[in-house]
Every structure is written in C-alpha cells, then in structure tokens.
C-alpha atoms as a PDB file:
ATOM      1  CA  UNK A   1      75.605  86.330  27.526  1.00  0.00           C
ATOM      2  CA  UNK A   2      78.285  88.641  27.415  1.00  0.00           C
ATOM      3  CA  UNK A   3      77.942  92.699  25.545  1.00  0.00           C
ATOM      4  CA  UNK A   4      81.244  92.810  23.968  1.00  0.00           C
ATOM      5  CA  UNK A   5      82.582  95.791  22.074  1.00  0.00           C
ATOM      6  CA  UNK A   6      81.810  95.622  18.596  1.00  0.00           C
ATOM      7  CA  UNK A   7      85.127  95.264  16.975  1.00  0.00           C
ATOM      8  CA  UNK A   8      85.284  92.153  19.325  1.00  0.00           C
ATOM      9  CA  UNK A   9      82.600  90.358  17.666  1.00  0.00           C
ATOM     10  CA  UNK A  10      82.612  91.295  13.822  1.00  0.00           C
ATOM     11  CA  UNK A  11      85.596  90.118  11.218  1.00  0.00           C
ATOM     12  CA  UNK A  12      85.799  93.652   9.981  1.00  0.00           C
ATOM     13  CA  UNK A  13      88.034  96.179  10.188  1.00  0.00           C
ATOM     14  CA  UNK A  14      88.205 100.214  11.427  1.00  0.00           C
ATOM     15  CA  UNK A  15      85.816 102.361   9.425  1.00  0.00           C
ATOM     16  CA  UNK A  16      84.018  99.599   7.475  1.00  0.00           C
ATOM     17  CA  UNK A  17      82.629  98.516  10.799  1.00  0.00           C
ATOM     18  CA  UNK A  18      79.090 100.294  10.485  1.00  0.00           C
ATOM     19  CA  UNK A  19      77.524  99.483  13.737  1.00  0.00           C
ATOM     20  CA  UNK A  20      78.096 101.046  17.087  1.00  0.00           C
ATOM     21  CA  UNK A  21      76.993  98.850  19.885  1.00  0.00           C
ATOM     22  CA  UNK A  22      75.284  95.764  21.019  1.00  0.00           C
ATOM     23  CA  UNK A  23      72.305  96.477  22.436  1.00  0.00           C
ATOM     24  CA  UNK A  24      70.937  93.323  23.380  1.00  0.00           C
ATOM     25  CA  UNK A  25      70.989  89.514  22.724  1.00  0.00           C
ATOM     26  CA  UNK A  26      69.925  85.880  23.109  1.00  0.00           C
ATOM     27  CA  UNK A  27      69.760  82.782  21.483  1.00  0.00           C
ATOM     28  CA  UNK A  28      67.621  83.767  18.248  1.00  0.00           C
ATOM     29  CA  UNK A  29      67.898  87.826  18.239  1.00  0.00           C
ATOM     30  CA  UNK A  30      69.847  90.613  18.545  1.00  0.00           C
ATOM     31  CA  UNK A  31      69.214  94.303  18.518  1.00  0.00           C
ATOM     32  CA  UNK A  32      72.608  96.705  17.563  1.00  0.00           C
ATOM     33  CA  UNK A  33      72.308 100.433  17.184  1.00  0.00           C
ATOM     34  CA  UNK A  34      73.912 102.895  14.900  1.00  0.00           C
ATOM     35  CA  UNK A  35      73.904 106.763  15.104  1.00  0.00           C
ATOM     36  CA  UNK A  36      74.406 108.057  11.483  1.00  0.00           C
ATOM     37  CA  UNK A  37      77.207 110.496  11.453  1.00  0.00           C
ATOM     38  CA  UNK A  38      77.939 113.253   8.900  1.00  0.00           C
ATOM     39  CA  UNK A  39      81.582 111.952   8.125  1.00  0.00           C
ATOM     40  CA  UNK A  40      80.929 108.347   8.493  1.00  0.00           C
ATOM     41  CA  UNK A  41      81.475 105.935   5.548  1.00  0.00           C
ATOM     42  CA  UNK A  42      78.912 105.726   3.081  1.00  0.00           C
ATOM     43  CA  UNK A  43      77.213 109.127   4.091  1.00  0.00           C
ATOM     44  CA  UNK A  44      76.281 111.472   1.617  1.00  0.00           C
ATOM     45  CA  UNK A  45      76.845 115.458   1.469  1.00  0.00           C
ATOM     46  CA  UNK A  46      74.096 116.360   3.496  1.00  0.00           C
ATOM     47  CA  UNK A  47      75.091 113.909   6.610  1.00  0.00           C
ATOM     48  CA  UNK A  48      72.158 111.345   5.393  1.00  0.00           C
ATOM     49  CA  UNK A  49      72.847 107.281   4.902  1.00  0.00           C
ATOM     50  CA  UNK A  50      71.592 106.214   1.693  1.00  0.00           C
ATOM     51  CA  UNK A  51      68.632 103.625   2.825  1.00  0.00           C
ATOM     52  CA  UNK A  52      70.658 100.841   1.010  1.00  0.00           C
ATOM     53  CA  UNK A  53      73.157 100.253   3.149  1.00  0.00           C
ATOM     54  CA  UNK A  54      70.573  98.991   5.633  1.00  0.00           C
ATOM     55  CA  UNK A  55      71.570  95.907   3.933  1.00  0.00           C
ATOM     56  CA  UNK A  56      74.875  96.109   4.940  1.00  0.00           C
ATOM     57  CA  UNK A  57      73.463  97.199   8.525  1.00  0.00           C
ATOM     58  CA  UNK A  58      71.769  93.864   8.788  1.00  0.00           C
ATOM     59  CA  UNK A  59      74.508  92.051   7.741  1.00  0.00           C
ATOM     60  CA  UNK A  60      76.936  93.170  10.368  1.00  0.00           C
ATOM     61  CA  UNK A  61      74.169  93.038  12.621  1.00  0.00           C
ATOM     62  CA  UNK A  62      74.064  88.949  12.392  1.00  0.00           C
ATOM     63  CA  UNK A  63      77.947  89.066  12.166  1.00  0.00           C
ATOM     64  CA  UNK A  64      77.603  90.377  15.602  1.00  0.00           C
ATOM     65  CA  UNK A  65      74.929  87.705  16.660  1.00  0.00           C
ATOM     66  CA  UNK A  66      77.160  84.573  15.306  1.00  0.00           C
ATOM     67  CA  UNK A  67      80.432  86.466  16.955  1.00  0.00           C
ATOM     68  CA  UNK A  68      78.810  86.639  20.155  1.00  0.00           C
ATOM     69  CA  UNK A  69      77.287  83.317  20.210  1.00  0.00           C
ATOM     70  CA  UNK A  70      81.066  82.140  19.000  1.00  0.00           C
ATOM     71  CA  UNK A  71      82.874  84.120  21.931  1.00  0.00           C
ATOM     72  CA  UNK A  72      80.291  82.725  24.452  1.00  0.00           C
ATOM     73  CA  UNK A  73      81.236  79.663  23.352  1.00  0.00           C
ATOM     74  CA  UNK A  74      85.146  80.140  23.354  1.00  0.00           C
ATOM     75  CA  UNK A  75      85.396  79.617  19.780  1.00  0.00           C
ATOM     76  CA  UNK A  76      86.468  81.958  17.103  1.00  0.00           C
ATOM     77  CA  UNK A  77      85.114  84.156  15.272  1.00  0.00           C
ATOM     78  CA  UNK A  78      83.748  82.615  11.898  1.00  0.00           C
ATOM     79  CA  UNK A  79      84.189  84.294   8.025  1.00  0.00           C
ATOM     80  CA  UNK A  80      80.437  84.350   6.789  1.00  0.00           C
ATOM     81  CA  UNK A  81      78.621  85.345   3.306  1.00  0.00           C
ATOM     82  CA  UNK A  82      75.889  87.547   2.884  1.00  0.00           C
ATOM     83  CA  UNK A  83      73.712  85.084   0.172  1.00  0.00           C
ATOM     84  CA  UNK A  84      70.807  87.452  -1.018  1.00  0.00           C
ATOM     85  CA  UNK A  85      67.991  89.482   0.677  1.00  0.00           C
ATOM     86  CA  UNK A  86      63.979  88.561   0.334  1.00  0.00           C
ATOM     87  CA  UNK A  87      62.758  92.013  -0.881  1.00  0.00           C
ATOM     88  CA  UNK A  88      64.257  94.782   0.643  1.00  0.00           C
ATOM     89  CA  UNK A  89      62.009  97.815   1.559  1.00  0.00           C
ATOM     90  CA  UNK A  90      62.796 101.005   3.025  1.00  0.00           C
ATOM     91  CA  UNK A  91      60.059 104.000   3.932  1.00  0.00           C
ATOM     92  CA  UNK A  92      62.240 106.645   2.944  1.00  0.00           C
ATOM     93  CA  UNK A  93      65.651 106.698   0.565  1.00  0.00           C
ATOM     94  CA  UNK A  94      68.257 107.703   3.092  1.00  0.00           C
ATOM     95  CA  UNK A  95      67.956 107.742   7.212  1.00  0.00           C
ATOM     96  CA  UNK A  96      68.715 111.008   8.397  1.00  0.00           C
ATOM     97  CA  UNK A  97      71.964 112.528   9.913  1.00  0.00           C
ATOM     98  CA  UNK A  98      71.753 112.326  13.542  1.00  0.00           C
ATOM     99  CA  UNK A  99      69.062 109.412  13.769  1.00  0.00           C
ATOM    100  CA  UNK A 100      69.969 106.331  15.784  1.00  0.00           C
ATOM    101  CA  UNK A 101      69.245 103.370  13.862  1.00  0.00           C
ATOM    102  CA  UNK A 102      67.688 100.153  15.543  1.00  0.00           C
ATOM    103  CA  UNK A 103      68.858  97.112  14.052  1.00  0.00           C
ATOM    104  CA  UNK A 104      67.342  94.061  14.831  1.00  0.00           C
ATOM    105  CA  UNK A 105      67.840  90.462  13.270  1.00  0.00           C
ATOM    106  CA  UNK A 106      65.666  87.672  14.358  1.00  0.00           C
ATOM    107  CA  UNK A 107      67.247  83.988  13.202  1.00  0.00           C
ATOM    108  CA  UNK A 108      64.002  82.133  11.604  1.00  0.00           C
ATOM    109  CA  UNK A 109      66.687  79.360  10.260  1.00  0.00           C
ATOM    110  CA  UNK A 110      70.137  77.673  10.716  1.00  0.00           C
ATOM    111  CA  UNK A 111      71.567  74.478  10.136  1.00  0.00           C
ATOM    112  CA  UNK A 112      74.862  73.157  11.186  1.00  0.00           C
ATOM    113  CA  UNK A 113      76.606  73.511   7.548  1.00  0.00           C
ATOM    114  CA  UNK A 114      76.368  77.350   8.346  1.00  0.00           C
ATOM    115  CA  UNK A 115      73.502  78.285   6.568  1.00  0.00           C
ATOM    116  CA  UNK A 116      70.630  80.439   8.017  1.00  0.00           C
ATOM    117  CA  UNK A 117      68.366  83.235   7.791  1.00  0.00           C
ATOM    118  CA  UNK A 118      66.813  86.023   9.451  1.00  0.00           C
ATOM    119  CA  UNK A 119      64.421  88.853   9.765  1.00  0.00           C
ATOM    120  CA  UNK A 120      65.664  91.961   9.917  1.00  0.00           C
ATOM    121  CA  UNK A 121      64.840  95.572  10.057  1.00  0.00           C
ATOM    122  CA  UNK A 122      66.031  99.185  11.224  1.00  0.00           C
ATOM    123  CA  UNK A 123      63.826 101.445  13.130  1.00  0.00           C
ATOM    124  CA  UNK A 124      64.384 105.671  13.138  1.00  0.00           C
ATOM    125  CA  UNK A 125      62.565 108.331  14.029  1.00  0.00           C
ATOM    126  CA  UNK A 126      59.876 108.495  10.610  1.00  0.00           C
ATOM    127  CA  UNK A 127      61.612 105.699   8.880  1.00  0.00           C
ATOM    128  CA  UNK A 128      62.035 101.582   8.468  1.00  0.00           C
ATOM    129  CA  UNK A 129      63.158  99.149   6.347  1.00  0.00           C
ATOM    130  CA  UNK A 130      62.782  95.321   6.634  1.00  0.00           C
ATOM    131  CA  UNK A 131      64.268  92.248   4.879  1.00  0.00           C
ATOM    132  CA  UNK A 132      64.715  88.499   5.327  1.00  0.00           C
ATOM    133  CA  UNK A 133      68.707  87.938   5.044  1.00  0.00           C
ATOM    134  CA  UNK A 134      70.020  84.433   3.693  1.00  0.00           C
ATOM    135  CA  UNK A 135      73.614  83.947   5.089  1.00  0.00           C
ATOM    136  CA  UNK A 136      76.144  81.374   5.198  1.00  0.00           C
ATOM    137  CA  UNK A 137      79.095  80.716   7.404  1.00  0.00           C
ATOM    138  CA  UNK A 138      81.265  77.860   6.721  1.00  0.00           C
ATOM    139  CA  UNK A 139      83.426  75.899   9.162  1.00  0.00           C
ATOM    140  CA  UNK A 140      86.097  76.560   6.806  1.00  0.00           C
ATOM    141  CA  UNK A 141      85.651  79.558   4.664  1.00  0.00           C
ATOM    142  CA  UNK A 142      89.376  79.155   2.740  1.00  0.00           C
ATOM    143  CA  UNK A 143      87.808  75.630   1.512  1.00  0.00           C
ATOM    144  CA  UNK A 144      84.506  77.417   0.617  1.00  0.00           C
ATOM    145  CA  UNK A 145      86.073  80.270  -1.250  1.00  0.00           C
ATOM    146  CA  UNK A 146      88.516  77.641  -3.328  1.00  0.00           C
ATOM    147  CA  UNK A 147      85.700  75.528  -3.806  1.00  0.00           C
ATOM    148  CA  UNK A 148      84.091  78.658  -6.220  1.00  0.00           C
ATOM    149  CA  UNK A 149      86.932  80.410  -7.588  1.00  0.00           C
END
C-alpha cells in the first residue's frame, strides 16, 4: 500500500479538498490528518472549524480510503455519495485553530454494488466527534445520477 498525495486519491478539487495527508492505511481503515488553518475554507473569524464539517472530514476521509484501494489496484478513481450519518456527536462546537485533527474511518460494511459504511471519528487536543457514515459508490455514477434526476 502506497501513501499518495491527497489530491491523488480524492475526486475533489483545490480548496474544497479539506484533508491534508494520509496518515496510514489498510484493507478496512484509514487514518488522514488535518491541521485547521485560520484562512482555510469553512473557518470562522476566530481561525476555529465549525464541529460540523467533521462530517465532511469523514467523508473525504473514505474518499481517500476507496481512492487508494482504487490506485493500488490500477483502477480509477470512483464518484461516490455521502448517504446519511448515524448520529453525529461532537464534544465541543468548533475544533480549534491550530489543532491537528485525526481522522479515522473504519469500513464495518461494503458490498460490491458500492454501498458501505463506516465508523468514523476525529481526535484533537480536548475534543472528538464520532459517526457511522453510509456511502455509496457506483460503478457508473452518470447512470446513477440519471437514474434520480
């Protein structure tokens, strides 16, 4: 298994790429990090990230699990869906300027239509916030957005 940039595993683009770097990753886990900066996306006035984009976090963070796994594999990188979140909790309403967020995403399903799901959570210094994600990933996602339009 291969650390790979992270604009070389995710389908997004420049700023709207939220995580920094692969830490680490195998077959059901991986752990990304993200140091929240003052004049990064989504930050408010005082330099904090509100605590709900640690959705978003966890998101990109199995993005960047599938990617991998896809690059590994010598296939592309696949379109996926963020489905809904099992109760999301947070400790504290933002994560402070400066922290380095853990993000970690451990797969507890996935079948071969693309569908899975995974415990996540972020780790900081005094605060963390947990969810179970519900994502899908078609083989083709131009079929699978006609499909519901």
């Amino acid at each position: 298994m291969t650390l790979r940039p992270i604009a070389e595993v995710l389908p997004h683009d420049g700023s709207m790429i939220l995580l920094d770097r692969i830490e680490r990753y195998d077959a059901e886990s991986i752990v990304c990090l993200r140091r929240v900066a003052p004049d990064a996306p989504f930050t408010d006035a005082d330099g904090h990230l509100p605590a709900w984009v640690g959705i978003e976090l966890m998101a990109q963070t199995i993005a960047a699990w599938s990617g991998s796994h896809a690059l590994d594999a010598n296939q592309g990188i696949r379109l996926g869906f963020l489905l809904g979140s099992r109760v999301y909790r947070s400790s504290a309403d933002v994560f402070p300027a400066g922290s380095e967020l853990m993000v970690e995403a451990v797969r507890t399903f996935h079948d071969e239509s693309g569908m899975g799901a995974f415990a996540c959570r972020i780790d900081a210094d005094g605060v963390h916030a947990e969810a179970q994600l519900t994502v899908f990933s078609p083989l083709d996602p131009t079929t699978f957005l006609a499909s519901i339009a």
